[in-house]
Structure formats: C-alpha cells, structure tokens
Protein backbone atom coordinates (compact mmCIF):
# COMPACT_ATOMS: atom_id res chain seq x y z
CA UNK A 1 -2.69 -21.17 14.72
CA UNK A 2 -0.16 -19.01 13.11
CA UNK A 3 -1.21 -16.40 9.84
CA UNK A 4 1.55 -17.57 7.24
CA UNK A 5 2.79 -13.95 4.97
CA UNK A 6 1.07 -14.28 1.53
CA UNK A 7 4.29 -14.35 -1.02
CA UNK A 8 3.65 -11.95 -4.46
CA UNK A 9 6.19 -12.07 -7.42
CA UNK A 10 8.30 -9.21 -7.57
CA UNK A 11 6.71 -8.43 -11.10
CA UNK A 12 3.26 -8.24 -9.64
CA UNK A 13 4.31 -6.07 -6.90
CA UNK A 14 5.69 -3.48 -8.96
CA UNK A 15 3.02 -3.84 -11.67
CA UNK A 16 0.69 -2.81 -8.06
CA UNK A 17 3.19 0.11 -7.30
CA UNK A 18 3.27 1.18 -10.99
CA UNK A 19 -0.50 1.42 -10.61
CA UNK A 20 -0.36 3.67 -8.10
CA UNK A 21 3.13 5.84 -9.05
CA UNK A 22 2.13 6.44 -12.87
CA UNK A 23 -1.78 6.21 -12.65
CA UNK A 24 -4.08 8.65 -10.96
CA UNK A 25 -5.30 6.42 -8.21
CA UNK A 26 -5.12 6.02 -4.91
CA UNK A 27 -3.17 3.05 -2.65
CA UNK A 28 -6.38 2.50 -1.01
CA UNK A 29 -8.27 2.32 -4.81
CA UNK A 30 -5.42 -0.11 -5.98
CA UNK A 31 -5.27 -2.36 -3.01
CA UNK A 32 -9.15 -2.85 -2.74
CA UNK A 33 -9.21 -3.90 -6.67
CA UNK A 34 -6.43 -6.62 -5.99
CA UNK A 35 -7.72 -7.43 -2.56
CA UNK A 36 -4.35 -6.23 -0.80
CA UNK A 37 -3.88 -4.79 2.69
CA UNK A 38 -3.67 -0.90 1.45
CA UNK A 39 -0.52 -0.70 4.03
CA UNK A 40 1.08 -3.72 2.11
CA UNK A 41 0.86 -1.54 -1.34
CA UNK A 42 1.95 1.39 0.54
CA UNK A 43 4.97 -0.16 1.24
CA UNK A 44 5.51 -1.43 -2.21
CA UNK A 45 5.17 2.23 -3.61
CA UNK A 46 7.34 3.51 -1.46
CA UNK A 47 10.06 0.32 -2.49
CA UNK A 48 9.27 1.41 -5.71
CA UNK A 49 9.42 5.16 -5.44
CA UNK A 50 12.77 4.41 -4.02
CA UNK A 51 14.16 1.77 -6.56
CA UNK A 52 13.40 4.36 -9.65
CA UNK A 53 14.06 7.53 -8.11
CA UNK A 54 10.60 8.48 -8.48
CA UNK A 55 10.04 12.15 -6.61
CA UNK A 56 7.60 11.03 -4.18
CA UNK A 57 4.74 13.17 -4.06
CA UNK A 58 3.46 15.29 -1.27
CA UNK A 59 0.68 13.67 0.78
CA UNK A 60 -2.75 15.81 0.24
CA UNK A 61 -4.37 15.37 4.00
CA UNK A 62 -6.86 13.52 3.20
CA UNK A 63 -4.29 11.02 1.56
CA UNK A 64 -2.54 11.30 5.05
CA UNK A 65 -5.53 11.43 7.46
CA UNK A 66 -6.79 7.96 5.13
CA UNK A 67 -3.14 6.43 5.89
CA UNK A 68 -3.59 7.16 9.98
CA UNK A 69 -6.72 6.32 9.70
CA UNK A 70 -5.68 2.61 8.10
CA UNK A 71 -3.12 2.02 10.53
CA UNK A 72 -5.09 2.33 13.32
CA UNK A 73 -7.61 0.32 11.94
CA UNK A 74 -5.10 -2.24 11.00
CA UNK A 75 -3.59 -2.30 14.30
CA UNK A 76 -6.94 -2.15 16.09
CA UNK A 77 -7.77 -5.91 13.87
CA UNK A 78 -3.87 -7.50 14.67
CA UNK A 79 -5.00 -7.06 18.66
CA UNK A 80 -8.12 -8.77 18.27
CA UNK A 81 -7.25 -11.86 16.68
C-alpha cells in the first residue's frame, strides 16, 4: 500500500512559515500545533526565508541538535514501515 503526499495550499503553507519566520516559536512548536511533520515546516521556512529574502537566522544548538535529532528519528520511522 503506497502513503499518498498530503497536498497544503500555498497560503496555508506560508501562513505555517510566517509562524515560524515572524513569531518567536520554534518549527518543532509550529508543526506539533498543526499536526505537521516538523521537517515538512522546515522546509517551508526555508522556501519562505528564500522567497522574501528573509536573513535566515543562525541555528542556536539546541535548534540544530533538535533538527538531527528529528531526522534521524524520521528516517529511523520511513525504514520501519
């Protein structure tokens, strides 16, 4: 049985994004109170970041050590299924 790709609007995507870019929370914060994949609005901030020419912003570590961490757990739950 194959997963089909959930399809968003491009407006709700970048409302997610703007979320993220002007707020003060994080992409894991904003993807768990929307139900998202935090790699999925990772992705869209960084579509974002690029479309506006918003400065991105440096990672803090634990931002980054929370990203690796997500990946791995994300590609640790694609091998099991």
């Amino acid at each position: 049985m194959a997963m089909t790709k959930a399809k968003y609007s491009e407006e709700f995507r970048e409302q997610v994004a703007r979320e993220v870019v002007e707020g003060d929370r994080s992409i894991a914060s904003v993807a768990a109170s929307y139900g998202l994949v935090a790699q999925t609005v990772g992705n869209w901030v960084a579509k974002y970041r690029k479309q506006h020419g918003v400065e991105q912003e440096r990672k803090s570590e634990s931002e980054a050590q929370e990203l690796a961490r997500m990946k791995a757990e994300n590609y640790k739950l694609r091998m099991e299924q």
